[in-house]
C-alpha atoms as a PDB file:
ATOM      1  CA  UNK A   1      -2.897  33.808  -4.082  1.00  0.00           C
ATOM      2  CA  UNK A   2      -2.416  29.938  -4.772  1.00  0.00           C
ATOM      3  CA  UNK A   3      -2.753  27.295  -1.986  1.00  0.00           C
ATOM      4  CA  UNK A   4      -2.580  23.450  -2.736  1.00  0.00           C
ATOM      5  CA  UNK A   5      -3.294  20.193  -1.652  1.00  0.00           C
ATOM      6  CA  UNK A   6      -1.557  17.115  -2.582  1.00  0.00           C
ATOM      7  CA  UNK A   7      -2.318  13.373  -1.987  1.00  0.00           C
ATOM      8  CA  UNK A   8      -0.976  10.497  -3.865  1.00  0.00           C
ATOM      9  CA  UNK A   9      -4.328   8.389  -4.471  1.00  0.00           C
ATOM     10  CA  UNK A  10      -5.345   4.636  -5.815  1.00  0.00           C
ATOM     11  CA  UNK A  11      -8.670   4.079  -6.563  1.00  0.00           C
ATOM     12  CA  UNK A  12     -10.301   1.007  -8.480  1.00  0.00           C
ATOM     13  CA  UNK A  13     -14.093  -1.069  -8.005  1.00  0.00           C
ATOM     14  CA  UNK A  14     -12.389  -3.893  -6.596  1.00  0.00           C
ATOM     15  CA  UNK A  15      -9.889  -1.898  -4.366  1.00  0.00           C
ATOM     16  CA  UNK A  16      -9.376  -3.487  -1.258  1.00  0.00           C
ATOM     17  CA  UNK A  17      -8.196  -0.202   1.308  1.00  0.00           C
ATOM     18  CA  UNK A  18      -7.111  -2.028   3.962  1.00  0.00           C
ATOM     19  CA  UNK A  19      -5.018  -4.479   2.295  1.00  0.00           C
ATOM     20  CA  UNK A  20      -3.021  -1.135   0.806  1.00  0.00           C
ATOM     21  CA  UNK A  21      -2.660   0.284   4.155  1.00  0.00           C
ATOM     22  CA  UNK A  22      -0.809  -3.217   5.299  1.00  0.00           C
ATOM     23  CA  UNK A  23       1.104  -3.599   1.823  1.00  0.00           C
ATOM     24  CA  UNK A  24       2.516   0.125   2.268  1.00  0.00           C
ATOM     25  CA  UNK A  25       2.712   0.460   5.479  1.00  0.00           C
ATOM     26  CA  UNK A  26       1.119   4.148   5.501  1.00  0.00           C
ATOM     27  CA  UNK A  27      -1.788   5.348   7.176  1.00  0.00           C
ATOM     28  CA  UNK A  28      -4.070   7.022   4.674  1.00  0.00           C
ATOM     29  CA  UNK A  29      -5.325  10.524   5.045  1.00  0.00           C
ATOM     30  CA  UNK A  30      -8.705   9.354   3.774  1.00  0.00           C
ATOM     31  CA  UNK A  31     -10.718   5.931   2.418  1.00  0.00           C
ATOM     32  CA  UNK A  32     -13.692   5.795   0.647  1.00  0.00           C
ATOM     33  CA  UNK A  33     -15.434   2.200   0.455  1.00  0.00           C
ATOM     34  CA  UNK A  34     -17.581   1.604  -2.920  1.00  0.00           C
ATOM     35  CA  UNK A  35     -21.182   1.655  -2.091  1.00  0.00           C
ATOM     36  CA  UNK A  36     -21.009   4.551   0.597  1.00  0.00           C
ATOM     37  CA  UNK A  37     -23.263   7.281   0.630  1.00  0.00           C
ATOM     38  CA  UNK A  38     -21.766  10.162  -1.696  1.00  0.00           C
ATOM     39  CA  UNK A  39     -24.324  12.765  -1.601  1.00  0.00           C
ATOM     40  CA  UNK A  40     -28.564  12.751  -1.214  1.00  0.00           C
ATOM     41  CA  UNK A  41     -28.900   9.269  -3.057  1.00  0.00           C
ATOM     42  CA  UNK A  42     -25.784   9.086  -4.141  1.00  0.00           C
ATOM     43  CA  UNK A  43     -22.944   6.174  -3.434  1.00  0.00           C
ATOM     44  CA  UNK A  44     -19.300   6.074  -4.258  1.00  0.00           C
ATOM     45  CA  UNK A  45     -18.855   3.962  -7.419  1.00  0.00           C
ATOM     46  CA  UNK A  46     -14.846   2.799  -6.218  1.00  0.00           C
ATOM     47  CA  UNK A  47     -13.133   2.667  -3.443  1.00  0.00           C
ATOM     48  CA  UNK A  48     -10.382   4.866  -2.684  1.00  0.00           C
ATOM     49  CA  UNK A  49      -7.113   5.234  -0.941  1.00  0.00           C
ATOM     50  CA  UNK A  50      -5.338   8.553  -0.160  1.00  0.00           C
ATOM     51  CA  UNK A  51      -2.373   9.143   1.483  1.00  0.00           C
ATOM     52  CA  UNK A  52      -1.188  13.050   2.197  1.00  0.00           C
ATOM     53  CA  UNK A  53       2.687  11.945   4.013  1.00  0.00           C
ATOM     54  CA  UNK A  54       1.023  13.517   7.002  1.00  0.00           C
ATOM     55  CA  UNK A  55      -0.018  12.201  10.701  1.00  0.00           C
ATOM     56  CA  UNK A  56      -3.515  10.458  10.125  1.00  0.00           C
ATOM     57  CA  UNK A  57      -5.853  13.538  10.383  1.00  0.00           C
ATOM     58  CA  UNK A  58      -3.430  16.256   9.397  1.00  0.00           C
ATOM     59  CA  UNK A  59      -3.617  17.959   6.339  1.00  0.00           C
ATOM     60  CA  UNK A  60      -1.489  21.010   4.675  1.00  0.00           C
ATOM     61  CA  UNK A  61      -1.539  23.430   2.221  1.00  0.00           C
ATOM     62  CA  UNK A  62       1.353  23.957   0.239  1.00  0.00           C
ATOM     63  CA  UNK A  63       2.581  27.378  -0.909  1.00  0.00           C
ATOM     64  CA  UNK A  64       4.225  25.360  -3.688  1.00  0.00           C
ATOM     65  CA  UNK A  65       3.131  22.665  -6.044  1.00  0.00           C
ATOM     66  CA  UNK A  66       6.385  21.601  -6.064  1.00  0.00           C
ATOM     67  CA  UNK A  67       7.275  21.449  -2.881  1.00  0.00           C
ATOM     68  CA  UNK A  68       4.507  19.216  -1.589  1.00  0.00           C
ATOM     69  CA  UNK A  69       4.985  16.540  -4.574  1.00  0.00           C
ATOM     70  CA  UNK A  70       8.387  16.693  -3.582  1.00  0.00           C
ATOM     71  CA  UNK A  71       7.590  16.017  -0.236  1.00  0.00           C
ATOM     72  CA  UNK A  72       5.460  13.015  -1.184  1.00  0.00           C
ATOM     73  CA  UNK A  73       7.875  11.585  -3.355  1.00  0.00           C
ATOM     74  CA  UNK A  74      10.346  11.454  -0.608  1.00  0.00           C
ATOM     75  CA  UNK A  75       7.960   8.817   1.491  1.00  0.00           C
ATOM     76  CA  UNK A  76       6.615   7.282  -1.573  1.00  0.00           C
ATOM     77  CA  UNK A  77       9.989   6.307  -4.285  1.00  0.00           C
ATOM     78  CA  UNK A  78      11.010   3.867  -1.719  1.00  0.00           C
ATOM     79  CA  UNK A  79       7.979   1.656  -1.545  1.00  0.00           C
ATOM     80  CA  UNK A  80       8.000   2.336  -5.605  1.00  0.00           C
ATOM     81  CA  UNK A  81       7.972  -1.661  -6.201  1.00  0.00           C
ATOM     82  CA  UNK A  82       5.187  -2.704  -3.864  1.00  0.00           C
ATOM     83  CA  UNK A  83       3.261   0.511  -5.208  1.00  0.00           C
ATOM     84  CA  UNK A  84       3.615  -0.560  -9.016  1.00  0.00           C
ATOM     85  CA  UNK A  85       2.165  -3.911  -8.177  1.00  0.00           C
ATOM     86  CA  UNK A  86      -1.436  -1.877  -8.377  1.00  0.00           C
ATOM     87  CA  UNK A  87      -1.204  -0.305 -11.412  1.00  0.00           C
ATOM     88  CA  UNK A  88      -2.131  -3.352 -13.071  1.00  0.00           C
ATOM     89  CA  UNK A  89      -5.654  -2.945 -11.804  1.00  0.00           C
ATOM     90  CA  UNK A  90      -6.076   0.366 -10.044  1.00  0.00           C
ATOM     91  CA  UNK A  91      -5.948   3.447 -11.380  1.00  0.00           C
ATOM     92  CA  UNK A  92      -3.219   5.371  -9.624  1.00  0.00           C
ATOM     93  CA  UNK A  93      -2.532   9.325  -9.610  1.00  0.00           C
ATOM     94  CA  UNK A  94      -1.271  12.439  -7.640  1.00  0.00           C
ATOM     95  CA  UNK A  95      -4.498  14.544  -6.839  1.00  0.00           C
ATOM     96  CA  UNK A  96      -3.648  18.059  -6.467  1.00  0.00           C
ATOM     97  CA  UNK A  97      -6.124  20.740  -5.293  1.00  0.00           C
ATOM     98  CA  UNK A  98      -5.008  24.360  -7.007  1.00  0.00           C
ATOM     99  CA  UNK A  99      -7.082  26.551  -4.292  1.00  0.00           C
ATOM    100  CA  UNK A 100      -6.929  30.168  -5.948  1.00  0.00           C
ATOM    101  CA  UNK A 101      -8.211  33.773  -5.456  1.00  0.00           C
ATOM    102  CA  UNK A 102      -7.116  35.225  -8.660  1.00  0.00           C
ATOM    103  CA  UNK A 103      -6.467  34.404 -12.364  1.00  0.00           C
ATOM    104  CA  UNK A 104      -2.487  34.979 -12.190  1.00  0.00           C
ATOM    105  CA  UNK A 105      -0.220  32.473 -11.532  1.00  0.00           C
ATOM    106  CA  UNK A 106      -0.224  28.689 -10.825  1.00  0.00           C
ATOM    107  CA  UNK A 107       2.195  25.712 -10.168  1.00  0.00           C
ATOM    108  CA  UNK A 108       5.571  25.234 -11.745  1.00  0.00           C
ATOM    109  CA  UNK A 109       7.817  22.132 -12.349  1.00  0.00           C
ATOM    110  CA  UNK A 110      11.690  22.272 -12.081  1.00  0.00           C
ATOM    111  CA  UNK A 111      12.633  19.463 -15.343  1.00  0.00           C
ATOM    112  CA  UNK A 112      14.549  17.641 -11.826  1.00  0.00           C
ATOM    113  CA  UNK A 113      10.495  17.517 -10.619  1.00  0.00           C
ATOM    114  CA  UNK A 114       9.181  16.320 -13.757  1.00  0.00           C
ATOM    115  CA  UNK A 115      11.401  13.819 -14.254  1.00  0.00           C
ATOM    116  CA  UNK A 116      10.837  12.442 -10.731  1.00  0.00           C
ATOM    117  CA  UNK A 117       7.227  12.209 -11.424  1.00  0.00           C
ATOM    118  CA  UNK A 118       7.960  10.456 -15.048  1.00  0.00           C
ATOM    119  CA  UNK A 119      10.158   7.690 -13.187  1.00  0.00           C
ATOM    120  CA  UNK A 120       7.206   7.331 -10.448  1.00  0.00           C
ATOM    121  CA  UNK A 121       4.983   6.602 -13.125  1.00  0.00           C
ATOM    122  CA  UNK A 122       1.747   7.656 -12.183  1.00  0.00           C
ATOM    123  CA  UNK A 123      -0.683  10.394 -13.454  1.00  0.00           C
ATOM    124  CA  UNK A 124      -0.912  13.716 -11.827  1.00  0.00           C
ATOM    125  CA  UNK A 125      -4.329  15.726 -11.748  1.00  0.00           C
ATOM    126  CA  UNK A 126      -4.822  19.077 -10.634  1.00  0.00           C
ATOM    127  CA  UNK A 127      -8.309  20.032  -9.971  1.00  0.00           C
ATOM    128  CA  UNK A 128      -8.573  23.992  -9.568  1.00  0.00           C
ATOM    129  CA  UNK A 129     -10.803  26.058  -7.418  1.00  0.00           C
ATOM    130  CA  UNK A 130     -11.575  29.566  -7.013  1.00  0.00           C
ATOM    131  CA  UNK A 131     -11.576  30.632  -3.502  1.00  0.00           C
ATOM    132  CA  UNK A 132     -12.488  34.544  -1.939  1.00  0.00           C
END
């Protein structure tokens, strides 16, 4: 079985999260602030912005690759100009969590997906974890 998570995500040292959230107009699914505690003596080295397409606190997991960076596309091509303004000096991406319990399978891209994602313009990572 595959599950996976999707959030569009800009991240930089100098990122300033709540001037995104007014230049987008979308509330983020999560912020991190450079300099916040990470882990037992460990801080955040950037700040980061994430934004899901969901009500602030919701999250989902998608049956489909696909189908949830299709559904973030949707809310995020139309602000494509004010988004492209931080590429400059953020780094920008699609984070995708591949949440599996087997070694079968994974995500696959329709060539009308990919070339969505190549007008967008941003990198996509997929970080995978096994789950029981």
């Amino acid at each position: 079985m595959h599950e996976y998570t999707v959030e569009f995500r800009i991240a930089s040292e100098a990122l300033d999260t709540a001037s995104v959230t007014q230049a987008l107009g979308l509330e983020p699914s999560l912020i991190r602030e450079k300099g916040e505690r990470k882990a037992a003596g460990k801080v955040w080295n950037e700040s980061l912005w994430a934004y899901n397409g969901l009500p602030a606190g919701a999250s989902k997991s998608w049956a489909s690759l696909a189908e949830g960076l299709d559904f973030l596309l949707d809310k995020l091509e139309p602000l494509q100009p004010r988004i492209d303004e931080y590429k400059r000096d953020h780094d920008i991406f699609f984070w995708c969590g591949n949440f599996q319990s087997s070694f079968d399978g994974g995500p696959s891209f329709s060539a009308r997906l990919l070339r969505r994602l190549a007008d967008f313009g941003v990198a996509v990572y997929i970080e995978n974890h096994f789950t029981d």
